[in-house]
C-alpha atoms as a PDB file:
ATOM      1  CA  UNK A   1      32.814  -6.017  -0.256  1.00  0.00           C
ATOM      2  CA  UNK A   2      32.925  -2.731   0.813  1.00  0.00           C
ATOM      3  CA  UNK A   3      30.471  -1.391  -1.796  1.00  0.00           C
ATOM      4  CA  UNK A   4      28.339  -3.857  -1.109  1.00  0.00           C
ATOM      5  CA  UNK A   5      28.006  -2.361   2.456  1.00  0.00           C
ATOM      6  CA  UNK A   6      28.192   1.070   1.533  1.00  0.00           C
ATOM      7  CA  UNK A   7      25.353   0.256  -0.544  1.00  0.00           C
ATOM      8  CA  UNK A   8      23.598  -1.370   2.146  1.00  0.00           C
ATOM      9  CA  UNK A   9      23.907   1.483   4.257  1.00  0.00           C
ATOM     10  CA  UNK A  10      23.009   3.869   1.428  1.00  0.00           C
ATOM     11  CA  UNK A  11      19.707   2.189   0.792  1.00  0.00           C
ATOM     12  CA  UNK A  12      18.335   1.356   4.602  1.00  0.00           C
ATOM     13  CA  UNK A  13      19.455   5.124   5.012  1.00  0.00           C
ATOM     14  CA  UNK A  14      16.927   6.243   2.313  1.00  0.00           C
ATOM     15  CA  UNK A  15      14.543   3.816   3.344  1.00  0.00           C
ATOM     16  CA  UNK A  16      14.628   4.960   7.173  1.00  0.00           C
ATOM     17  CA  UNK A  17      14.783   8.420   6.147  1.00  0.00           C
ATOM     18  CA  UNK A  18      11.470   8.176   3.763  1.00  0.00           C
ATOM     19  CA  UNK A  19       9.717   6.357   6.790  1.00  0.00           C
ATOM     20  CA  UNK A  20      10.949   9.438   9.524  1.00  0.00           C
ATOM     21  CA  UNK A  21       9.359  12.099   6.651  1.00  0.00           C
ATOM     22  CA  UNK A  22       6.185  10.260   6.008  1.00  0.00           C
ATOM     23  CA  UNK A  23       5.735   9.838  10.206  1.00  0.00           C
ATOM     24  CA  UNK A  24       6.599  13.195  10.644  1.00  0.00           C
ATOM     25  CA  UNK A  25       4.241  14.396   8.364  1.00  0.00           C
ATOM     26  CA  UNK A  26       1.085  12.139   9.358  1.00  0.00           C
ATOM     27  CA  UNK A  27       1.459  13.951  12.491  1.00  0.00           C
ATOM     28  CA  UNK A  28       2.291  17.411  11.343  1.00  0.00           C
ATOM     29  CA  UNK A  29       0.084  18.234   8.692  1.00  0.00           C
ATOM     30  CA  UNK A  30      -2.848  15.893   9.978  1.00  0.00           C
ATOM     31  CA  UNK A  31      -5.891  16.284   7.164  1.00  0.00           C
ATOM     32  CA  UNK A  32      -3.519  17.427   5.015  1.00  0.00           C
ATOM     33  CA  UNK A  33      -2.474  15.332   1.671  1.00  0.00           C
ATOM     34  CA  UNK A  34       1.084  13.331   1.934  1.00  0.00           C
ATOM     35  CA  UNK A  35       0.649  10.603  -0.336  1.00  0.00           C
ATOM     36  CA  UNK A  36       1.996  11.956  -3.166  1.00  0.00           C
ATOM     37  CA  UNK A  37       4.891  14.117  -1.576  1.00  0.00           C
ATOM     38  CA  UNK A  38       7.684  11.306  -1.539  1.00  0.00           C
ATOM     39  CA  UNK A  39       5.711   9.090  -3.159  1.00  0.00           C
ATOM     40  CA  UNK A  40       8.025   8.325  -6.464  1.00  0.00           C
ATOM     41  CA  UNK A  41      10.939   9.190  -4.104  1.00  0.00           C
ATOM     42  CA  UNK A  42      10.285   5.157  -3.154  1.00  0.00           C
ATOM     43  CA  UNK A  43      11.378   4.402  -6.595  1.00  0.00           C
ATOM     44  CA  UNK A  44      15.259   5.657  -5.297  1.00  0.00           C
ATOM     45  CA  UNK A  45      15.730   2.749  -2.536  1.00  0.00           C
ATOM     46  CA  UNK A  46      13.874   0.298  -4.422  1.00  0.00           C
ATOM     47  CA  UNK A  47      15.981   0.259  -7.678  1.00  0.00           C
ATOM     48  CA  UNK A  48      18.948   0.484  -5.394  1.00  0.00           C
ATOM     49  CA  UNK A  49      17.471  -2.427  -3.080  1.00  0.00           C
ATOM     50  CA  UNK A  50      17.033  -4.622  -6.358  1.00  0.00           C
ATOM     51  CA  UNK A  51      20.438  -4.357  -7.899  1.00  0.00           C
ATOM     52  CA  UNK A  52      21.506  -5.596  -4.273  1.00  0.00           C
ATOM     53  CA  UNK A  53      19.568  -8.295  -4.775  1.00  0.00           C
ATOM     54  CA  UNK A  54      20.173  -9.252  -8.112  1.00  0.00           C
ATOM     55  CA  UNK A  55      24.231  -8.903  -7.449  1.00  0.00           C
ATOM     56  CA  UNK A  56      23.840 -11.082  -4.706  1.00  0.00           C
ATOM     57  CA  UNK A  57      21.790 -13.794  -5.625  1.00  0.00           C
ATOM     58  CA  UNK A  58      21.176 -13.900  -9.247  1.00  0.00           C
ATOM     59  CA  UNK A  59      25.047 -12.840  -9.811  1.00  0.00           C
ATOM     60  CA  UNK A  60      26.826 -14.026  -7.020  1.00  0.00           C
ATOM     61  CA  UNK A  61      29.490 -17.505  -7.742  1.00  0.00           C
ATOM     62  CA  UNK A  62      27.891 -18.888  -4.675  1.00  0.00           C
ATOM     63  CA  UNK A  63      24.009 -19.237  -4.055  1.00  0.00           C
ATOM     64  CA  UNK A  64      23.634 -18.024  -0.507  1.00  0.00           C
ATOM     65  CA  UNK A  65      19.844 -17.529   0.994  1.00  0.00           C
ATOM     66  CA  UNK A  66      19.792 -17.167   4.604  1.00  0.00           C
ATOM     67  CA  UNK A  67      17.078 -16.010   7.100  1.00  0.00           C
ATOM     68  CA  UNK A  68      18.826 -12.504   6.227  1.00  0.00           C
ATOM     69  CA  UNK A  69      18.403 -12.941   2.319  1.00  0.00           C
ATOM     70  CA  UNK A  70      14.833 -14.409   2.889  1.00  0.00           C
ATOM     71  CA  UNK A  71      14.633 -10.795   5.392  1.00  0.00           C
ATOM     72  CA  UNK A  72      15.609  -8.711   2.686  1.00  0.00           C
ATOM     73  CA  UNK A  73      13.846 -10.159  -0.438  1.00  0.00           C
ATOM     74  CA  UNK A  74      10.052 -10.547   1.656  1.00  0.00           C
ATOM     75  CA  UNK A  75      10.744  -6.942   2.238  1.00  0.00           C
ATOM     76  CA  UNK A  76      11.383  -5.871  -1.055  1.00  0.00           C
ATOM     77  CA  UNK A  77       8.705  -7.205  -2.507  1.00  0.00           C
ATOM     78  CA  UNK A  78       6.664  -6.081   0.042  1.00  0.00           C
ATOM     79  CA  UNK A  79       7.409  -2.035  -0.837  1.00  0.00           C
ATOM     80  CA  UNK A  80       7.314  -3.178  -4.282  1.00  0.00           C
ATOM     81  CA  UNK A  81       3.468  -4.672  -3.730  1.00  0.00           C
ATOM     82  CA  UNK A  82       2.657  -1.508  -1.015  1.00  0.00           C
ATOM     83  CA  UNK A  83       4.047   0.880  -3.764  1.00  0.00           C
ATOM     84  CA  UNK A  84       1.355  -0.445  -6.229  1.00  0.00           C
ATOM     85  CA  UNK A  85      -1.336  -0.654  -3.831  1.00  0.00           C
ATOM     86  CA  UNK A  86      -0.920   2.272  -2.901  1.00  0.00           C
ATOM     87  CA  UNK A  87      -1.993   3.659  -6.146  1.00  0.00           C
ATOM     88  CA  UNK A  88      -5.124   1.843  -6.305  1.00  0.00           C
ATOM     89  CA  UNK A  89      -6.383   2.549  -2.697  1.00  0.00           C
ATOM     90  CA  UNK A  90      -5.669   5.374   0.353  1.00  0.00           C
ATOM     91  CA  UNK A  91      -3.505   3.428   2.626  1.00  0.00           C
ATOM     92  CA  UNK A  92      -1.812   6.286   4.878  1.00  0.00           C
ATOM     93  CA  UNK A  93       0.317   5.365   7.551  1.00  0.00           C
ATOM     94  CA  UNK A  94       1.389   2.292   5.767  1.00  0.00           C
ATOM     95  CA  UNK A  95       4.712   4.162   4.853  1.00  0.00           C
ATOM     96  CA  UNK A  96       5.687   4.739   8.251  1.00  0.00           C
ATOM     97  CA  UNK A  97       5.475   1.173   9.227  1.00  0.00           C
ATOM     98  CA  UNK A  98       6.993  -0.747   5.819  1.00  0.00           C
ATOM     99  CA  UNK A  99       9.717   1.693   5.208  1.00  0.00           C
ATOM    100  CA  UNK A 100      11.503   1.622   8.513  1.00  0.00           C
ATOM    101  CA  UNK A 101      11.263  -2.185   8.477  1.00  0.00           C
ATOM    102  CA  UNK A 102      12.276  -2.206   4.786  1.00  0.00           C
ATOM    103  CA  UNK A 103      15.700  -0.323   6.288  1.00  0.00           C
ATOM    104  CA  UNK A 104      16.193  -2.979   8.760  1.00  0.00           C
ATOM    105  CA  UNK A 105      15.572  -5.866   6.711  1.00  0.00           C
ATOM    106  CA  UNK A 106      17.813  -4.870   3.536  1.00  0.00           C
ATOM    107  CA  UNK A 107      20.665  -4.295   6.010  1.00  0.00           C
ATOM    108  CA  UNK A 108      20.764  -7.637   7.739  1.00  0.00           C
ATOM    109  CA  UNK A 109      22.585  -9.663   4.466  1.00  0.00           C
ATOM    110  CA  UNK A 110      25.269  -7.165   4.828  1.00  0.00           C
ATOM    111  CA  UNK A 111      26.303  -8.641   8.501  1.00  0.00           C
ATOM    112  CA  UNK A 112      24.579 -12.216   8.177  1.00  0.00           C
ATOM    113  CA  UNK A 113      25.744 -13.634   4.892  1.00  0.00           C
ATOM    114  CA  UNK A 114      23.801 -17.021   5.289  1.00  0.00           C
ATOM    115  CA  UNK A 115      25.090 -20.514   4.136  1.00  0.00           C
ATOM    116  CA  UNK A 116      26.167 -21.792   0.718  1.00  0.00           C
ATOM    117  CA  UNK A 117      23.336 -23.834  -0.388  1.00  0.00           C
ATOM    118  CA  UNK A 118      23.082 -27.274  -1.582  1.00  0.00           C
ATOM    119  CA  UNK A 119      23.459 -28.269  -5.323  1.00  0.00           C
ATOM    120  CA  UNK A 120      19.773 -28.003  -5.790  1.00  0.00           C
ATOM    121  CA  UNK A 121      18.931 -24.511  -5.110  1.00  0.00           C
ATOM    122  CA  UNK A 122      19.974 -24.088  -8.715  1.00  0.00           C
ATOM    123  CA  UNK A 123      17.180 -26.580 -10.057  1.00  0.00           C
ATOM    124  CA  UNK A 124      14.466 -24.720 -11.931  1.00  0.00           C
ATOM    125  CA  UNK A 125      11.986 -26.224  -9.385  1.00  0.00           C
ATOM    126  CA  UNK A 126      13.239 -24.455  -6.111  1.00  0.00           C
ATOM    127  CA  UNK A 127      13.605 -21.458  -7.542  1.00  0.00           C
ATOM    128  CA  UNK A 128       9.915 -21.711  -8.663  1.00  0.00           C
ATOM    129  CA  UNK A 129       9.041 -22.564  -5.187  1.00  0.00           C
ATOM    130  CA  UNK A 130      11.048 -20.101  -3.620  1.00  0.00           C
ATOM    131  CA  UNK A 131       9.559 -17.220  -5.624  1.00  0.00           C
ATOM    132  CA  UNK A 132       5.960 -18.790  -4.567  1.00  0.00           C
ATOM    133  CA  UNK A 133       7.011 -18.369  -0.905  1.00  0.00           C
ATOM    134  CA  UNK A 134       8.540 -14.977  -0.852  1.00  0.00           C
ATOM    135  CA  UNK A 135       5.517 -13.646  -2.438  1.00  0.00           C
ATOM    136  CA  UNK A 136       3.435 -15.139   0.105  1.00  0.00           C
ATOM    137  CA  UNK A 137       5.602 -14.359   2.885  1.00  0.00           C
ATOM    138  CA  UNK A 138       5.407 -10.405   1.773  1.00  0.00           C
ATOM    139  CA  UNK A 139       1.626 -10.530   1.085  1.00  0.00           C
ATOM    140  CA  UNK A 140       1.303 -12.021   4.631  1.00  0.00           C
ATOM    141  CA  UNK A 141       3.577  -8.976   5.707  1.00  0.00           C
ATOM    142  CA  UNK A 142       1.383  -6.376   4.066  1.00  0.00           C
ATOM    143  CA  UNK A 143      -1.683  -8.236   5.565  1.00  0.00           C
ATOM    144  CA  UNK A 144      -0.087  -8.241   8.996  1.00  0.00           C
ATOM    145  CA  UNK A 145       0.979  -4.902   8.882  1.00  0.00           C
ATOM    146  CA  UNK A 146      -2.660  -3.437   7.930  1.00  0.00           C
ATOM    147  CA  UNK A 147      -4.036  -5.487  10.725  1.00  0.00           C
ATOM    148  CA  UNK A 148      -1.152  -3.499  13.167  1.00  0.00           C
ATOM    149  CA  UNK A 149      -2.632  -0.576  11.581  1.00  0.00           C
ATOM    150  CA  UNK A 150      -6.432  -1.498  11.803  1.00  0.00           C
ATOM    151  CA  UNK A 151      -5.832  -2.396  15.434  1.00  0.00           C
ATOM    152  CA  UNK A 152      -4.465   1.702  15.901  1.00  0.00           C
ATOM    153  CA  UNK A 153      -6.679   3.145  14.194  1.00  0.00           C
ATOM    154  CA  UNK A 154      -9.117   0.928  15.783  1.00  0.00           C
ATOM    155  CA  UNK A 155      -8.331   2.209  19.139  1.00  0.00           C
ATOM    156  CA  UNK A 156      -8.116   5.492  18.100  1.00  0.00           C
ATOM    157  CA  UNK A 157     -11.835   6.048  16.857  1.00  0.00           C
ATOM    158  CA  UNK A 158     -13.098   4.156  19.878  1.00  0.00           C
ATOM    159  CA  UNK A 159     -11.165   5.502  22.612  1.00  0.00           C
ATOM    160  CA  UNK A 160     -12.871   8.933  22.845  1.00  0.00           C
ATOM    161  CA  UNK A 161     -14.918   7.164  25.466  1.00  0.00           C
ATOM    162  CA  UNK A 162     -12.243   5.865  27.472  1.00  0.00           C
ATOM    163  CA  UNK A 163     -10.456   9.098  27.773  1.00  0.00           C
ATOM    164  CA  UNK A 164     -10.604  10.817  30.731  1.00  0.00           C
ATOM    165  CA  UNK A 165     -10.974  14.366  31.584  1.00  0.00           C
ATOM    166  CA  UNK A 166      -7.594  15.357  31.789  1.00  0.00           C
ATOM    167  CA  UNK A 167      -6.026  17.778  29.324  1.00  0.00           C
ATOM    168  CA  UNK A 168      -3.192  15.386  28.375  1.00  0.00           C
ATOM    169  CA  UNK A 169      -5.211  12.638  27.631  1.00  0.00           C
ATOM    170  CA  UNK A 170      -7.616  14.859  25.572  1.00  0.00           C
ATOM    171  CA  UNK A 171      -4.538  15.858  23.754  1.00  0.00           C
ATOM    172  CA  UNK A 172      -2.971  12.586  22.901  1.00  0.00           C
ATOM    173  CA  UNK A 173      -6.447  11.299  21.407  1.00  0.00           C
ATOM    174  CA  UNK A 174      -6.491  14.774  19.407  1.00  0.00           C
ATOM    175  CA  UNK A 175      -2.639  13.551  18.059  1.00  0.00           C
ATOM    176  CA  UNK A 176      -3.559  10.228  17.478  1.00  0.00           C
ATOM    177  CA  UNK A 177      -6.447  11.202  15.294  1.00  0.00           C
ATOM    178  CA  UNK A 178      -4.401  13.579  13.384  1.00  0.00           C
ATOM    179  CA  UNK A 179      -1.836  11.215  12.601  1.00  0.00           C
ATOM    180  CA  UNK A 180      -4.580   8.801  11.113  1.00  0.00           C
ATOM    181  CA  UNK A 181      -6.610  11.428   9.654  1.00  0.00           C
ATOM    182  CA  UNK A 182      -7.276  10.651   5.850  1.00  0.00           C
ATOM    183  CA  UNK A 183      -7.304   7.047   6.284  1.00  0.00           C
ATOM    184  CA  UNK A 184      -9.848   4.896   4.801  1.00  0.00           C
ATOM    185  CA  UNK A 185     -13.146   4.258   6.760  1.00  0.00           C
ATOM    186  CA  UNK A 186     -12.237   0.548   8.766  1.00  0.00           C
ATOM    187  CA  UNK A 187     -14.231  -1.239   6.331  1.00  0.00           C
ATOM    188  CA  UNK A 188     -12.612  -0.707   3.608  1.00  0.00           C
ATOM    189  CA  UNK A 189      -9.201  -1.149   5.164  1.00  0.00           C
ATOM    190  CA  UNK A 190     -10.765  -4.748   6.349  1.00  0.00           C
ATOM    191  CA  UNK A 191     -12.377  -5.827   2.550  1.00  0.00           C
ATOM    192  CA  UNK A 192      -8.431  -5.042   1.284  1.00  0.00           C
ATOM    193  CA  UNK A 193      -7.031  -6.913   4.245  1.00  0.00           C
ATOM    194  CA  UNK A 194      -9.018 -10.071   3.611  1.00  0.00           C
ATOM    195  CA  UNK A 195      -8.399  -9.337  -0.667  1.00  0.00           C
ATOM    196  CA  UNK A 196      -4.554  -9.503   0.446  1.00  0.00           C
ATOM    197  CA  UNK A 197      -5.432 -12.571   2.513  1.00  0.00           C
ATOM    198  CA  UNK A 198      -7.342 -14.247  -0.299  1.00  0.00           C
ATOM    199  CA  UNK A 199      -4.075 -13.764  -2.422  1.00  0.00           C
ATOM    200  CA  UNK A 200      -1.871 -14.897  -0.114  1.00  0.00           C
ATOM    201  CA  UNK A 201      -3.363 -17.931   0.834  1.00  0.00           C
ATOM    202  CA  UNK A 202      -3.527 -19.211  -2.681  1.00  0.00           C
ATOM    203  CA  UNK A 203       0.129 -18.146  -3.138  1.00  0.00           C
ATOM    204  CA  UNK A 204       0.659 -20.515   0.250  1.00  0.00           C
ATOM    205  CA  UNK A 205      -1.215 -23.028  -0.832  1.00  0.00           C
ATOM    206  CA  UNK A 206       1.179 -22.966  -3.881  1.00  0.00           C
ATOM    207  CA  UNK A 207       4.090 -23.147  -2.281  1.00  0.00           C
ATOM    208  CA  UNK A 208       3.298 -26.029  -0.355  1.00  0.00           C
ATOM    209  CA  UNK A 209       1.853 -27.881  -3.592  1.00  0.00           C
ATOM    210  CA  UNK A 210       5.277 -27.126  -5.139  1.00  0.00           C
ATOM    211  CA  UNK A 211       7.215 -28.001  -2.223  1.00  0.00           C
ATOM    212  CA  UNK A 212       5.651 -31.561  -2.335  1.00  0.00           C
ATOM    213  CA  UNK A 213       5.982 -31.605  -5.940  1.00  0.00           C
ATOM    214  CA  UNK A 214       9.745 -30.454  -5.679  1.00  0.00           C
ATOM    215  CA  UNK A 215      10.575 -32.950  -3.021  1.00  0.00           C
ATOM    216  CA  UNK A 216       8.943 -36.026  -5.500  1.00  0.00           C
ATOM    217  CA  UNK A 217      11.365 -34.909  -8.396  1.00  0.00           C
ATOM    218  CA  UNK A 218      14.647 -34.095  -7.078  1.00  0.00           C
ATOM    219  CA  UNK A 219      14.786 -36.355  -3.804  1.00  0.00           C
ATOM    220  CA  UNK A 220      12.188 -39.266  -5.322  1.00  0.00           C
ATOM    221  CA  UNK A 221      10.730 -39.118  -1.686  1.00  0.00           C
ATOM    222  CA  UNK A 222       7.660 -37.588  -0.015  1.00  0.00           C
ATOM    223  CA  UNK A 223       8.031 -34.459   1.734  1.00  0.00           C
ATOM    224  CA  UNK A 224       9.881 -34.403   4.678  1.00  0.00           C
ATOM    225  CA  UNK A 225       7.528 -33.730   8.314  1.00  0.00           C
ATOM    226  CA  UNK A 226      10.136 -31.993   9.939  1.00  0.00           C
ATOM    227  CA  UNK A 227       9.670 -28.651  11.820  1.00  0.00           C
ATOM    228  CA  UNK A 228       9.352 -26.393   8.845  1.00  0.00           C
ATOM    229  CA  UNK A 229       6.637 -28.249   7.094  1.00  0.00           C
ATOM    230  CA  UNK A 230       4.885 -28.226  10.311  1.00  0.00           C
ATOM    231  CA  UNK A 231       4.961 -24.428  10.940  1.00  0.00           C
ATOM    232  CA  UNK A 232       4.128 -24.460   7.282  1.00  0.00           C
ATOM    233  CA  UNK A 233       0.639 -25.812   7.192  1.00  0.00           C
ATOM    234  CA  UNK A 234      -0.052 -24.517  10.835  1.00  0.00           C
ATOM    235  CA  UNK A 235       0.036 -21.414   9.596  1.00  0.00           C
ATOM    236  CA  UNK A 236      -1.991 -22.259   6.237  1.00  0.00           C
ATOM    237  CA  UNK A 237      -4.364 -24.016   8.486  1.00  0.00           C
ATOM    238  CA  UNK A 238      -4.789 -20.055  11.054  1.00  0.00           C
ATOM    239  CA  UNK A 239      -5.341 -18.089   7.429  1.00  0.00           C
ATOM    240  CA  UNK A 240      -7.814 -21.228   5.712  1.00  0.00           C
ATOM    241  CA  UNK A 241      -9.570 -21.241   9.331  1.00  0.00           C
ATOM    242  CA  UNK A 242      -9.838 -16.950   9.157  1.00  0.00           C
ATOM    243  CA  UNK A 243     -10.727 -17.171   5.466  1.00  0.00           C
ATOM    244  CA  UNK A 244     -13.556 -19.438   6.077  1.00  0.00           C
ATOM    245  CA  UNK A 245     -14.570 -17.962   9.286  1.00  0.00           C
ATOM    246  CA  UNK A 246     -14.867 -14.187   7.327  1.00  0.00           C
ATOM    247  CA  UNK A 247     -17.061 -16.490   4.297  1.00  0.00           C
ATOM    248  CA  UNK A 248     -19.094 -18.703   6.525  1.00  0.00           C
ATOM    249  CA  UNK A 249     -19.274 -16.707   9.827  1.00  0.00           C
ATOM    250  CA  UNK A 250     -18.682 -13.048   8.914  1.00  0.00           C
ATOM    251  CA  UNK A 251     -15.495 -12.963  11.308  1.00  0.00           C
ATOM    252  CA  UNK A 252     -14.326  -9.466  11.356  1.00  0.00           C
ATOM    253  CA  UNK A 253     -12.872  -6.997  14.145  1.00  0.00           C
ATOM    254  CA  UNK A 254     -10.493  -7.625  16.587  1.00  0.00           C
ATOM    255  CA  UNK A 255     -11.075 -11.380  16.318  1.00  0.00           C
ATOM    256  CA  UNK A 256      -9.913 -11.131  12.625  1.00  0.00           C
ATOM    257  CA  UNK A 257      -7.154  -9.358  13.377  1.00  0.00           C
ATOM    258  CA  UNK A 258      -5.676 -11.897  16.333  1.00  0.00           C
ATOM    259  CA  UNK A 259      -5.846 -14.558  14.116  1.00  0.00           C
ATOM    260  CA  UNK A 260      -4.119 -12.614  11.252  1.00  0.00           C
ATOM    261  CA  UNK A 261      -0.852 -11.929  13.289  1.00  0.00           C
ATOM    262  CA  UNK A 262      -0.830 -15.412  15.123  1.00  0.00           C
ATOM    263  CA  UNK A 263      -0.588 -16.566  11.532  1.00  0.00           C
ATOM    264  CA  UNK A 264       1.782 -14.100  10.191  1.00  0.00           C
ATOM    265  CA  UNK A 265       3.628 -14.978  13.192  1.00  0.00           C
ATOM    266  CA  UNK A 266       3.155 -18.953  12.528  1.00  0.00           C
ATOM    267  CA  UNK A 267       4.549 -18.496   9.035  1.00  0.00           C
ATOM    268  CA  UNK A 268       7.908 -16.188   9.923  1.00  0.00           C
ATOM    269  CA  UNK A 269       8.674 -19.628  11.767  1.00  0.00           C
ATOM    270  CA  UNK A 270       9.005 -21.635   8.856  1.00  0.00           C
ATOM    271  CA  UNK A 271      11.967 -20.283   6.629  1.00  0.00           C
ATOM    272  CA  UNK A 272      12.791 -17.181   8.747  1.00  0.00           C
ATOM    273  CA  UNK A 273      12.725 -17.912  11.949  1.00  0.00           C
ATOM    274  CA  UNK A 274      14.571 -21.374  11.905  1.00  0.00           C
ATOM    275  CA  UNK A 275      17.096 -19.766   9.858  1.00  0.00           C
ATOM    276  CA  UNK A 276      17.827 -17.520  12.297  1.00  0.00           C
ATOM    277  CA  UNK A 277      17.989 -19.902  14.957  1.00  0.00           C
ATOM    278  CA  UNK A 278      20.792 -22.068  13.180  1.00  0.00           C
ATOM    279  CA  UNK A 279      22.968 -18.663  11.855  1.00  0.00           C
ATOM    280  CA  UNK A 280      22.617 -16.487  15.083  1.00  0.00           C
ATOM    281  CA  UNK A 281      21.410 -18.322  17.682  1.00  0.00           C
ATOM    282  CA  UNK A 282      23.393 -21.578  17.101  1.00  0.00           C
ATOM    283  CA  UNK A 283      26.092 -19.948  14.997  1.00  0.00           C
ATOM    284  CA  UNK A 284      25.790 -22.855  12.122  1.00  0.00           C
ATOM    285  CA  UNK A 285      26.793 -20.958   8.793  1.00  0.00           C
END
């Protein structure tokens, strides 16, 4: 047990401490290239990060997957998917905002074990399910996160305007542009938000299939309307609703944005935040 949480600390440490250099260099070295400084240093925490998970959930005698397990595996495979993308496209300033989390999140197992669960988290099924909704939770994290970023950098390249005469204000535009500089023009960082949208919201749309499908085999009875099916299509309902607006209507901006974290937000209600509710809040484990 105490491994386990030296480990834990070990890899939110190298985690937080990749997210610190990557800030700190953003704003230090402005135009300057970063991306490729700590860039396969990633690779440390992640390997670390999946033989935590594979010990304690693939290896473990008892199946445990609480809102801290759900936490720690959306994050995962959201550096995992960043770490990829990130090869493909420019996407500074991403590191600074999924690292730190990724710290955070692959920490919380360690103090909030979760639940044993049921006989039936074994089946074949779930786990097919489950897989489906962790990698649409963490595409929906990446999406939400580039919409945190597109609203900064947003602000940041139009508030030259709104700045007034005064030398510190002139001087905290000039830092905030720095820290940005290198980053994809908006429109590209908006066609690769929607893309990760797109994927996501098939991924959803597979859970939920599977979900229904899951509930038919194992319980012979529909699927159940309690509170997390309802958050579930609520939020599938915010990204089909932005999806269609962006196809039929050409939604884009701010407005694209809003509706982006308002279903992000939807969605951590489902698994996440009820689970969280009944461990911490209510003290059920």
């Amino acid at each position: 047990m105490g491994s386990h949480i030296l480990l834990h600390t070990l890899t939110a440490a190298l985690y937080l401490g990749l997210g610190v250099y990557y800030w700190r260099a953003h704003w230090r070295d402005g135009v300057r290239e970063v991306r490729d400084r700590g860039h396969y240093l990633i690779l440390i925490p992640v390997v670390l990060h999946t033989w935590l998970l594979w010990s304690e959930l693939l290896q473990a005698p008892t199946f445990r997957f609480g809102f801290g397990q759900a936490l720690s595996v959306m994050l995962w495979l959201t550096v995992v998917i960043y770490w990829v993308e990130s090869r493909l496209f420019n996407v500074q300033g991403m590191q600074a905002i999924i690292l730190p989390a990724a710290a955070l999140c692959v920490f919380v197992p360690a103090i909030f074990p979760g639940a044993a669960t049921p006989g039936y988290t074994q089946h074949l099924a779930f786990r097919a399910h489950l897989l489906l909704a962790m990698a649409a939770y963490s595409l929906f994290t990446i999406g939400a996160m580039h919409a945190l970023l597109m609203a900064a950098l947003d602000r940041t390249l139009h508030g030259d305007s709104a700045v007034s005469g005064r030398d510190s204000d002139r001087a905290k535009a000039l830092l905030l542009r720095g820290a940005f500089a290198g980053m994809p023009p908006l429109l590209t960082l908006e066609r690769l938000l929607f893309r990760i949208l797109g994927i996501g919201f098939l991924l959803l749309t597979l859970t939920l299939a599977s979900g229904i499908l899951f509930s038919e085999e194992l319980f012979h009875q529909p699927l159940q309307l309690n509170h997390k099916t309802i958050f579930a299509f609520m939020s599938w309902l915010i990204f089909g609703a932005l999806l269609f607006g962006r196809w039929r209507y050409g939604w884009r901006g701010r407005r694209a944005l809003r509706w982006t974290v308002s279903g992000f937000a939807v969605l951590l209600l489902t698994y996440v935040g009820t689970r969280f509710v009944l461990e911490v809040l209510l003290a059920r484990i």
